[in-house]
C-alpha atoms as a PDB file:
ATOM      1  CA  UNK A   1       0.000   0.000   0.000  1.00  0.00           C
ATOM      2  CA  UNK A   2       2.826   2.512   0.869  1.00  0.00           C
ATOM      3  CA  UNK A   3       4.836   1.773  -2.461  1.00  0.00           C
ATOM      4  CA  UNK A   4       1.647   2.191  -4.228  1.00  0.00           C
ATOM      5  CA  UNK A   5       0.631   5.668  -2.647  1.00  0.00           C
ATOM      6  CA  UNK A   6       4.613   6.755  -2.842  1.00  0.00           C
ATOM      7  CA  UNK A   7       4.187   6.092  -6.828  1.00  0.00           C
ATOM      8  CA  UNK A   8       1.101   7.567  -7.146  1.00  0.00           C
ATOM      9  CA  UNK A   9       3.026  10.767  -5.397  1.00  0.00           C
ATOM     10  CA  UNK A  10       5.851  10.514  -8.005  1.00  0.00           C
ATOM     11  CA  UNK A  11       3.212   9.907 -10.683  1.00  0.00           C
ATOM     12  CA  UNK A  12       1.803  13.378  -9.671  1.00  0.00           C
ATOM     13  CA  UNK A  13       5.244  15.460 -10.116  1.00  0.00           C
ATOM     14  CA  UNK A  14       5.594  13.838 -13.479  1.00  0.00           C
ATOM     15  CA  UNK A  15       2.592  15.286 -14.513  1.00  0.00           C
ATOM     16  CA  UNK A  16       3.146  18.810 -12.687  1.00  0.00           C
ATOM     17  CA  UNK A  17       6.442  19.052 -15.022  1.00  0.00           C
ATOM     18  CA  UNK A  18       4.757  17.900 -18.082  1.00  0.00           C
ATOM     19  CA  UNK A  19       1.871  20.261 -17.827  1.00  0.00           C
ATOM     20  CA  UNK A  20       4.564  22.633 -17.247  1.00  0.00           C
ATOM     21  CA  UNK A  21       6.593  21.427 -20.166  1.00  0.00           C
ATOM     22  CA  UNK A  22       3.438  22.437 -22.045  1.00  0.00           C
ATOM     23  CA  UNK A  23       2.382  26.011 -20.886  1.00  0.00           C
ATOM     24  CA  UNK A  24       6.289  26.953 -21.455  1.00  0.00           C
ATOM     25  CA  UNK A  25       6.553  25.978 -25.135  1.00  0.00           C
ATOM     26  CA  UNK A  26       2.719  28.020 -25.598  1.00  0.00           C
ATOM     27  CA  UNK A  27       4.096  31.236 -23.666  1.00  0.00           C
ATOM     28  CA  UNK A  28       7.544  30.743 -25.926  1.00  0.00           C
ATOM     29  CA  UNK A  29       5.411  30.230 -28.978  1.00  0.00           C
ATOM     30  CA  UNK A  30       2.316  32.476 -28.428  1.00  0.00           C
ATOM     31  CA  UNK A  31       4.052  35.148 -26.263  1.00  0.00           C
ATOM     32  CA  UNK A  32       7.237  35.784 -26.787  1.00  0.00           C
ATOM     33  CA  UNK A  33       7.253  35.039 -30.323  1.00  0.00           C
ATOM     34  CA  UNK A  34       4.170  37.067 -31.104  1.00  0.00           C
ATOM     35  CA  UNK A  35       4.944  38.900 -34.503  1.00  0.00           C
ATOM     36  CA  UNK A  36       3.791  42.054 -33.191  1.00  0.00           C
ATOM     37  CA  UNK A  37       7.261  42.286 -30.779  1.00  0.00           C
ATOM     38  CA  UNK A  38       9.085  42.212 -34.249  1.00  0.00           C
ATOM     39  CA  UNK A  39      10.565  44.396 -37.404  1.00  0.00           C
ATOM     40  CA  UNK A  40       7.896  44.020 -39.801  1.00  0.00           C
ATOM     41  CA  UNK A  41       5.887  41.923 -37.910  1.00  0.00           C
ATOM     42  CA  UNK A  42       8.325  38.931 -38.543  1.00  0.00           C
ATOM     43  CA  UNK A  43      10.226  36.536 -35.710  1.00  0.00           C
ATOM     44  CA  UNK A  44      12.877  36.121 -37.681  1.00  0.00           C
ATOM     45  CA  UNK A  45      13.850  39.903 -37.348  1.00  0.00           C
ATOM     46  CA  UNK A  46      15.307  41.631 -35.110  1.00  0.00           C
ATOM     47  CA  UNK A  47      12.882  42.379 -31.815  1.00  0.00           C
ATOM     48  CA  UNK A  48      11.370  46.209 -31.907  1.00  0.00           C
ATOM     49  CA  UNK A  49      13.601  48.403 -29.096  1.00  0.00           C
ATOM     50  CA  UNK A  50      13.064  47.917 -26.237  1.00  0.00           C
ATOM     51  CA  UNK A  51      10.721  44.869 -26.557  1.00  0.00           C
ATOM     52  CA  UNK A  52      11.810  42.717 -23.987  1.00  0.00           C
ATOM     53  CA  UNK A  53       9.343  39.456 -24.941  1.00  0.00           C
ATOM     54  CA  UNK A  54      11.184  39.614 -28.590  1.00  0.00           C
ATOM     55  CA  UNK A  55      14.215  39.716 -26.813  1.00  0.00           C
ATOM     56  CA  UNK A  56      13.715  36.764 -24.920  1.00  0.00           C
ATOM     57  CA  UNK A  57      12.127  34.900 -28.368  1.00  0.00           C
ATOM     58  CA  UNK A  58      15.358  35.242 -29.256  1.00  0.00           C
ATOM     59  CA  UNK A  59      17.255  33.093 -26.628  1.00  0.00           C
ATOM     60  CA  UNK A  60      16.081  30.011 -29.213  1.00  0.00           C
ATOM     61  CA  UNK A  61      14.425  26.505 -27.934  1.00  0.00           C
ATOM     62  CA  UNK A  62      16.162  26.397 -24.755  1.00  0.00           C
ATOM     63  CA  UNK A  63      13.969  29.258 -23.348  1.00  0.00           C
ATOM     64  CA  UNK A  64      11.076  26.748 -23.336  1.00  0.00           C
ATOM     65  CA  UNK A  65      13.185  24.167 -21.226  1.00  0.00           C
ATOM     66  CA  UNK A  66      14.235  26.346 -18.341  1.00  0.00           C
ATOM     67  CA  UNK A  67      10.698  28.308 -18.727  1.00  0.00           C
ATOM     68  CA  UNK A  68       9.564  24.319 -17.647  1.00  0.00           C
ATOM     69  CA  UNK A  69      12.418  24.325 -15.107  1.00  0.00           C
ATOM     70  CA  UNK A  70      11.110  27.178 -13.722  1.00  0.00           C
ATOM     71  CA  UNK A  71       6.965  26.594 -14.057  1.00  0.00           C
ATOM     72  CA  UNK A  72       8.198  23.520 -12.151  1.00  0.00           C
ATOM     73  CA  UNK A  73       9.777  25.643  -9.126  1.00  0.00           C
ATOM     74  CA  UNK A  74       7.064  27.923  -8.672  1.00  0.00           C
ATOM     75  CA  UNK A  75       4.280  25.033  -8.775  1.00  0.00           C
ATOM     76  CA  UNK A  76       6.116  22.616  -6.576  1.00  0.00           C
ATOM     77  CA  UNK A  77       6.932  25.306  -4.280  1.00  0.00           C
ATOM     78  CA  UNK A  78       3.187  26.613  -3.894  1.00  0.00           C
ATOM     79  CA  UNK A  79       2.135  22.543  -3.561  1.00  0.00           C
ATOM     80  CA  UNK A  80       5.044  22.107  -0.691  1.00  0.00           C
ATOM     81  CA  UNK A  81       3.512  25.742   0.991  1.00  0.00           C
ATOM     82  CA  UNK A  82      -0.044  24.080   1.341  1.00  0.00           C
ATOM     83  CA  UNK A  83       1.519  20.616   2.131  1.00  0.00           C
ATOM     84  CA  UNK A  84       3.453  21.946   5.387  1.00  0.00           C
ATOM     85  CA  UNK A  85       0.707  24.122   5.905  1.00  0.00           C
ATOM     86  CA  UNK A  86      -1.087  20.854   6.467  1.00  0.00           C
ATOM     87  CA  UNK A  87       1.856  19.506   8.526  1.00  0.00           C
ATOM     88  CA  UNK A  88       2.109  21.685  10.638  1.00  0.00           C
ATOM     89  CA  UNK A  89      -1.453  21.955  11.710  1.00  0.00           C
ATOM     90  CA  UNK A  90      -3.779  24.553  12.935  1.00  0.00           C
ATOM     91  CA  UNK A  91      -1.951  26.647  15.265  1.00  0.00           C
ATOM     92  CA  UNK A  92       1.698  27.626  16.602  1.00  0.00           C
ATOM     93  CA  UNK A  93       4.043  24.600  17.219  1.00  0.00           C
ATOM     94  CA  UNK A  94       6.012  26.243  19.588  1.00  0.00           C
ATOM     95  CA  UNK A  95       3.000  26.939  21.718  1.00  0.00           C
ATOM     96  CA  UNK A  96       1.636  23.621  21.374  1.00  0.00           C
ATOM     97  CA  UNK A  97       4.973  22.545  22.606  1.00  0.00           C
ATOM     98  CA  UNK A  98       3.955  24.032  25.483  1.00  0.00           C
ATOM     99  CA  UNK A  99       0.755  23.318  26.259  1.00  0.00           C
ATOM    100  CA  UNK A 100       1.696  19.125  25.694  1.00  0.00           C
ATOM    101  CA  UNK A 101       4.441  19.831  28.385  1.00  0.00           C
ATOM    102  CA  UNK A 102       2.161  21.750  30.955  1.00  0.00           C
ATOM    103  CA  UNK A 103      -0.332  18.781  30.226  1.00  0.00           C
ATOM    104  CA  UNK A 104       2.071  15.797  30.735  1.00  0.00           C
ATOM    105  CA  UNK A 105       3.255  17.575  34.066  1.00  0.00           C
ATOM    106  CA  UNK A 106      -0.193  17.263  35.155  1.00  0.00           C
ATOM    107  CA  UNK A 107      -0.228  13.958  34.219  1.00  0.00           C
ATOM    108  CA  UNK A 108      -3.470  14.646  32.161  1.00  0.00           C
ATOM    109  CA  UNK A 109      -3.107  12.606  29.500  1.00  0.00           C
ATOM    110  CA  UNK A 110      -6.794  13.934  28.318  1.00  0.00           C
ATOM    111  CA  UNK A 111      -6.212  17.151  27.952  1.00  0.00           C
ATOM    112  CA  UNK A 112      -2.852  16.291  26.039  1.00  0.00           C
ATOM    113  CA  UNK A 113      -4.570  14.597  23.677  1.00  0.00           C
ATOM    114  CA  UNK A 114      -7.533  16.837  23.422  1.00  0.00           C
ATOM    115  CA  UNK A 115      -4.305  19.229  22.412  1.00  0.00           C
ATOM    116  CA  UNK A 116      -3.819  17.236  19.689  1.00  0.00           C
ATOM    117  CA  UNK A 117      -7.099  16.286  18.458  1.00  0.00           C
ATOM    118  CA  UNK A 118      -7.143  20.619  17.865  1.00  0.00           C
ATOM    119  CA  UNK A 119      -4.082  21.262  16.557  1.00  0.00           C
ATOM    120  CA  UNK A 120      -3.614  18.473  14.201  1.00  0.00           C
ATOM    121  CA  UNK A 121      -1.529  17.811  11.608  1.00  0.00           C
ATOM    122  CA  UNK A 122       1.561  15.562  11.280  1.00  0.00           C
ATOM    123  CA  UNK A 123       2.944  16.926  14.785  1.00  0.00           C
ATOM    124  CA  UNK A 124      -0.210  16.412  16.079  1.00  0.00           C
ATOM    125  CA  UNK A 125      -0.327  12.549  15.213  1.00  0.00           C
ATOM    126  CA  UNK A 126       3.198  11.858  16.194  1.00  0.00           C
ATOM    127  CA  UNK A 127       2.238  12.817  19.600  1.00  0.00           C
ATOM    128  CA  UNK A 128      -1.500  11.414  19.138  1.00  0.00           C
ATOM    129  CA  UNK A 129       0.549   7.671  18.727  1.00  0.00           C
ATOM    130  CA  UNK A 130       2.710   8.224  21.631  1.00  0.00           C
ATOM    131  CA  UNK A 131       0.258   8.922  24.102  1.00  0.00           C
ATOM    132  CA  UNK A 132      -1.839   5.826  23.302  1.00  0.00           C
ATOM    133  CA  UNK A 133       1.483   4.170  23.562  1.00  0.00           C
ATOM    134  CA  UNK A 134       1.862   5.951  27.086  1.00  0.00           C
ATOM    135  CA  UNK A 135      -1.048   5.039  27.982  1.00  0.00           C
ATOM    136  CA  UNK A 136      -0.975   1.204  27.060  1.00  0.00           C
ATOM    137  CA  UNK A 137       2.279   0.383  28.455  1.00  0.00           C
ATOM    138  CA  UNK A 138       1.105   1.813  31.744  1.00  0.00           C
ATOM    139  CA  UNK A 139      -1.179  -0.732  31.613  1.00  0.00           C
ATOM    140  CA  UNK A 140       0.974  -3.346  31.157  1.00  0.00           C
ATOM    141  CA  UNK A 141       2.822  -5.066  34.599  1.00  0.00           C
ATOM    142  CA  UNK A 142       4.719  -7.500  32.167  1.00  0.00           C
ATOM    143  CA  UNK A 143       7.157  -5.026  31.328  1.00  0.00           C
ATOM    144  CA  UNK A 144       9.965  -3.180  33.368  1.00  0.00           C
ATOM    145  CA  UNK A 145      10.322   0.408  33.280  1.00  0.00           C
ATOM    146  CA  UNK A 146      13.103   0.878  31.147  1.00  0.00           C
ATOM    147  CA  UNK A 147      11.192  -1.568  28.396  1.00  0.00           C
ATOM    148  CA  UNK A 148       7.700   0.630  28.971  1.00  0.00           C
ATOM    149  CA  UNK A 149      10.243   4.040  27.884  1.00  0.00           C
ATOM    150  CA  UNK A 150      11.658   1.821  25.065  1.00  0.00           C
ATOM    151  CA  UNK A 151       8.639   1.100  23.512  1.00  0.00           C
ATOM    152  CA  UNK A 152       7.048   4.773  23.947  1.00  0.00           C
ATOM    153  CA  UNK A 153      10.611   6.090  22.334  1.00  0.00           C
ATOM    154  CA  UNK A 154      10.070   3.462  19.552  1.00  0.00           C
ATOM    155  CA  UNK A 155       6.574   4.151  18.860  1.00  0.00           C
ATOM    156  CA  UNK A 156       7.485   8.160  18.077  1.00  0.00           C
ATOM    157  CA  UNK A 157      10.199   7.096  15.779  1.00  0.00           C
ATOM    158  CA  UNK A 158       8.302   5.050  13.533  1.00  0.00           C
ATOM    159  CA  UNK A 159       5.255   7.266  14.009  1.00  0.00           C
ATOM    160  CA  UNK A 160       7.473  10.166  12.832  1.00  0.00           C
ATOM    161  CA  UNK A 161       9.163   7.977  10.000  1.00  0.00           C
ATOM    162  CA  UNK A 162       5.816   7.781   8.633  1.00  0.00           C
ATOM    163  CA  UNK A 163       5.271  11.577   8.790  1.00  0.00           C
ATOM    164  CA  UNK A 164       8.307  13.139   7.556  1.00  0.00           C
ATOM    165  CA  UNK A 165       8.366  11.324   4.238  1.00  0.00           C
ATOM    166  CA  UNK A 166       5.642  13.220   3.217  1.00  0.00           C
ATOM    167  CA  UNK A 167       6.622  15.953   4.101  1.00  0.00           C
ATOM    168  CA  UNK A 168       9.973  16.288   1.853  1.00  0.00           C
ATOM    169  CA  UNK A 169       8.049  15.084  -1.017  1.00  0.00           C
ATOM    170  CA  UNK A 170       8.679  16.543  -4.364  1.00  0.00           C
ATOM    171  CA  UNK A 171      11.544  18.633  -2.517  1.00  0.00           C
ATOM    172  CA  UNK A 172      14.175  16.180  -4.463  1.00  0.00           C
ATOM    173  CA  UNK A 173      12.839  17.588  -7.462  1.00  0.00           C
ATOM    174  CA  UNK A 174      13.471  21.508  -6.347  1.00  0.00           C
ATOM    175  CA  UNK A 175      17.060  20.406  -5.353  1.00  0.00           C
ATOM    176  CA  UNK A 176      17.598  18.905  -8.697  1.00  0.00           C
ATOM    177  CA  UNK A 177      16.448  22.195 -10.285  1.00  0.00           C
ATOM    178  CA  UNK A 178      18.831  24.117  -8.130  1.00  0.00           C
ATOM    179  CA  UNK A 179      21.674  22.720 -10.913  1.00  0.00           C
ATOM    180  CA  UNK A 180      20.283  21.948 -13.613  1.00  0.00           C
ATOM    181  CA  UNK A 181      18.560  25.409 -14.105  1.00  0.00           C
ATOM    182  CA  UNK A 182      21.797  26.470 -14.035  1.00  0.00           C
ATOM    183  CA  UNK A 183      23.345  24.142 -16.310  1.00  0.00           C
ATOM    184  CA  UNK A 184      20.781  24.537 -18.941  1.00  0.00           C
ATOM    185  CA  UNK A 185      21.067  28.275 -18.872  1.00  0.00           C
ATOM    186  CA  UNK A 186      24.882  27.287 -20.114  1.00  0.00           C
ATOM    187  CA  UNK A 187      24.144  24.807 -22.239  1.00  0.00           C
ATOM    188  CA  UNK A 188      21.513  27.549 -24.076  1.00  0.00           C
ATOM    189  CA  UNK A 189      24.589  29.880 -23.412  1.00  0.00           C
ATOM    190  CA  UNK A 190      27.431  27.458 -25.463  1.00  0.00           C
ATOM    191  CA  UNK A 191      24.710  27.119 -28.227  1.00  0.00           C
ATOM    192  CA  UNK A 192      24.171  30.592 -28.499  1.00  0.00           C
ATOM    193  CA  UNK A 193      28.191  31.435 -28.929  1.00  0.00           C
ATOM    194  CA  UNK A 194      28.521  29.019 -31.341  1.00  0.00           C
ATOM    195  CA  UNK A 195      26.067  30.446 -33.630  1.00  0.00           C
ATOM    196  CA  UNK A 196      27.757  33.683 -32.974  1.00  0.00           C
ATOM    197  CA  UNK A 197      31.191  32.307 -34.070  1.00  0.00           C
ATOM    198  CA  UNK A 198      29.559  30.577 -36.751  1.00  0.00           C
ATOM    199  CA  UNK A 199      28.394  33.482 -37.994  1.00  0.00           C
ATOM    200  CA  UNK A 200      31.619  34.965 -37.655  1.00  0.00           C
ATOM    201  CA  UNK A 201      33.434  32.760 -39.715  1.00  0.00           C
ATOM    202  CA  UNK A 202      30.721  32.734 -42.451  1.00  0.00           C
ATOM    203  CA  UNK A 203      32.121  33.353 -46.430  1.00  0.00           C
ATOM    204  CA  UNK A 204      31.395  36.957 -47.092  1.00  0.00           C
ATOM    205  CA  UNK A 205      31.843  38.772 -44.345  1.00  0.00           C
ATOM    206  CA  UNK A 206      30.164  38.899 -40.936  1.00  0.00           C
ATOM    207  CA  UNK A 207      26.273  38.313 -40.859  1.00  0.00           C
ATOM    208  CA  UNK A 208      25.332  40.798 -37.917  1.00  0.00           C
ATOM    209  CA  UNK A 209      21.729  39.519 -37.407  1.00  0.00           C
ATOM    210  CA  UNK A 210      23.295  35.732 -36.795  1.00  0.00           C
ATOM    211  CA  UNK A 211      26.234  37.172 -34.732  1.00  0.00           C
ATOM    212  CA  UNK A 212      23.417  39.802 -32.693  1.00  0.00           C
ATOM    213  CA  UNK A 213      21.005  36.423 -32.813  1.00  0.00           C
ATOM    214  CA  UNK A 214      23.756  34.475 -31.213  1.00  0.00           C
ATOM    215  CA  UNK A 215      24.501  36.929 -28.363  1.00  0.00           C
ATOM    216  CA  UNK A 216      21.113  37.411 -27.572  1.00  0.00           C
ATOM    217  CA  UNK A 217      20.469  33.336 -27.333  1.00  0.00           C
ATOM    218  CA  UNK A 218      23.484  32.947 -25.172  1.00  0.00           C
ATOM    219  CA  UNK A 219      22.870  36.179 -22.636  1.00  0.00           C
ATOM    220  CA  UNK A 220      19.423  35.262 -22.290  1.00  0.00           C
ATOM    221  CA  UNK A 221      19.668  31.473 -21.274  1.00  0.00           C
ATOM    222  CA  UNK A 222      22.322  32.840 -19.090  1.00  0.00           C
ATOM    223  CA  UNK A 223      20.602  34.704 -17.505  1.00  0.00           C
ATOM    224  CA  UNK A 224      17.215  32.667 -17.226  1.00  0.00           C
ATOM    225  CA  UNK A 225      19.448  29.693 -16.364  1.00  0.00           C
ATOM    226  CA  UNK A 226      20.591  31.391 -13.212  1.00  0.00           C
ATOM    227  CA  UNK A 227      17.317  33.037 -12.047  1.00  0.00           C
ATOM    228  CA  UNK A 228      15.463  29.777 -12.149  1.00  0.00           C
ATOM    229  CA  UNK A 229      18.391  27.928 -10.397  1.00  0.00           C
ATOM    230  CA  UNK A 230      18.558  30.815  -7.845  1.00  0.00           C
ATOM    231  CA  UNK A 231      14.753  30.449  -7.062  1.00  0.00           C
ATOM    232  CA  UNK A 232      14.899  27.052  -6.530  1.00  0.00           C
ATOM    233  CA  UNK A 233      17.926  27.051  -4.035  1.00  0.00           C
ATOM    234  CA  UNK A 234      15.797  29.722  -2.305  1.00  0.00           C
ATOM    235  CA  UNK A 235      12.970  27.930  -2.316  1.00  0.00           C
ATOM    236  CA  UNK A 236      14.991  24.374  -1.519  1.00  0.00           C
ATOM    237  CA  UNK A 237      16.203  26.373   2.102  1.00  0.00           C
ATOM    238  CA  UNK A 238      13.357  27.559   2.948  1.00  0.00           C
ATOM    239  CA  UNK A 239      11.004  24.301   2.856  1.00  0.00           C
ATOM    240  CA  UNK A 240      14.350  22.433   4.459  1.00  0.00           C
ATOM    241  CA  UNK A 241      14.417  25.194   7.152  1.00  0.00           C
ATOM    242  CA  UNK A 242      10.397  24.573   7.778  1.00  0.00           C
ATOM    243  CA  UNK A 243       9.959  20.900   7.723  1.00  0.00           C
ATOM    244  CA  UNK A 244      13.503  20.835  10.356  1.00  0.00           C
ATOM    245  CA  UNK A 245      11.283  23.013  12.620  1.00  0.00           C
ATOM    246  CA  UNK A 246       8.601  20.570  12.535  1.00  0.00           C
ATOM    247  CA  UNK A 247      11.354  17.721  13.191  1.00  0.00           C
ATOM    248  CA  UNK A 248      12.667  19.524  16.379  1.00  0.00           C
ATOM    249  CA  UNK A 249       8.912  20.144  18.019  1.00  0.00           C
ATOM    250  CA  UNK A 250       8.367  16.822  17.477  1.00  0.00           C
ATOM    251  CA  UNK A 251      11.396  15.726  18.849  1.00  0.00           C
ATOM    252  CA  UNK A 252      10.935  18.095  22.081  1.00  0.00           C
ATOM    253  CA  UNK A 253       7.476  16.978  22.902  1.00  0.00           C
ATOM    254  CA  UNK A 254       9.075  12.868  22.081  1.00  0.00           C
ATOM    255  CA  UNK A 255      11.682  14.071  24.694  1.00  0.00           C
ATOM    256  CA  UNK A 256       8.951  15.406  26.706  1.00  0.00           C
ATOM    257  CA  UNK A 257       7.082  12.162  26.896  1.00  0.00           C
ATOM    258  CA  UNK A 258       9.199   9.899  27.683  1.00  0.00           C
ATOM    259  CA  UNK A 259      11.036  11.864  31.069  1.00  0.00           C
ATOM    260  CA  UNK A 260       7.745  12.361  31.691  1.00  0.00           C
ATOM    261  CA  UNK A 261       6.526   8.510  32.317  1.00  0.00           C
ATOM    262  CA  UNK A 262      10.184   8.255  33.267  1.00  0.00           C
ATOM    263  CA  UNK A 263       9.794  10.878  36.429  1.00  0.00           C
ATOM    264  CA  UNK A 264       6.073   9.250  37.136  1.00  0.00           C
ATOM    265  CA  UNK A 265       6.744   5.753  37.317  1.00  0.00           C
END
């Protein structure tokens, strides 16, 4: 059941970057190489001054690749944003943080998990499955004290092996991005200089639209190359930086719970 649902989750970013794949190569197509942001209403002209969609028309058919590169950032990103949202649950971790503690040192274990039950969220059901644990090992008088605080300790790392997984999803795709954004900006870059040298070397002189074409291609991958790989390393950190928060509440309130049937038993 989990391979199937973790395939169905890698099926889904697949289609994300192919959907993207296909609103880049309409903007390149329809936008930027709309005849009206070129001499004589032609794409194979120069662009009109100053028109900076022409311009870009002119970076050639690796524009469309990082435009997917970069489709694929900004759509990830916004579908990791509601993810953690979800993650993290309804209100702030570190105050929930709290409010477990004060509730284990009252040894209300019903008001803990009423915590829970309002907050929700993966947090939420880390702690949800180590209270039950807490609860049924205090039960049990066939197991010493040190095996009771085993199993609680053992129950929040598999409950929070099954959280965090989900978490990080689609975030291996964003770090991928990070370089090959960047790489694909040069490789539109190397094209572009060739055609300029090309052009360059031509019989009959220099042809200044090739060698102008040529700059243009390689300048504008260059820089589109680095802007998408830039977003994505910012947006890489950030997620990172959020889901780590929700790995350190969750292990203080694990802490938490465990000295806490430690110091009460």
């Amino acid at each position: 059941m989990e391979t199937k649902k973790r395939k169905k989750l890698g099926g889904g970013a697949g289609l994300i970057m192919l959907g993207c794949f296909a609103i880049a190569v309409c903007i390149y197509l329809f936008v930027f190489g709309n005849p009206s942001h070129f001499v004589n209403g032609d794409p194979n002209n120069h662009p009109l001054d100053g028109d900076l969609l022409g311009t870009i028309y002119k970076g050639g058919i690796i524009v469309p690749l990082i435009l997917t590169l970069l489709l694929t950032v900004l759509s990830l990103s916004v579908e990791r944003y509601i993810a953690l949202k979800k993650g993290k649950g309804k209100g702030n971790l570190t105050y929930f943080a709290q409010d477990i503690k004060a509730a284990l040192a009252k040894e209300d274990l019903a008001a803990a998990n009423a915590i829970c039950k309002k907050q929700k969220g993966s947090v939420a059901n880390v702690v949800t499955t180590a209270l039950a644990k807490y609860e049924e090992v205090e039960k049990d008088e066939t197991l010493s004290k040190e095996q009771k605080m085993l199993a609680i300790q053992k129950e929040i790392e598999e409950a929070t092996a099954l959280e965090l997984p989900m978490l990080s999803q689609n975030l291996p795709i964003i770090a991928t991005i990070t370089t090959l954004g960047t790489l694909m900006g040069l490789l539109g870059t190397v094209i572009g200089m060739i055609r300029s040298f090309a052009s360059l070397a031509g019989a009959g002189g220099t042809d200044s639209i090739a060698l102008s074409q040529g700059i243009s291609e390689a300048l504008i991958n260059t820089a589109f190359g680095i802007a998408t790989g830039a977003l994505a390393v910012i947006s890489y950190n950030y997620y990172t930086s959020k889901i780590d928060t929700i790995t350190y509440c969750i292990d203080e309130v694990g802490f938490t719970i465990v000295q806490s049937f430690a110091a009460k038993h």
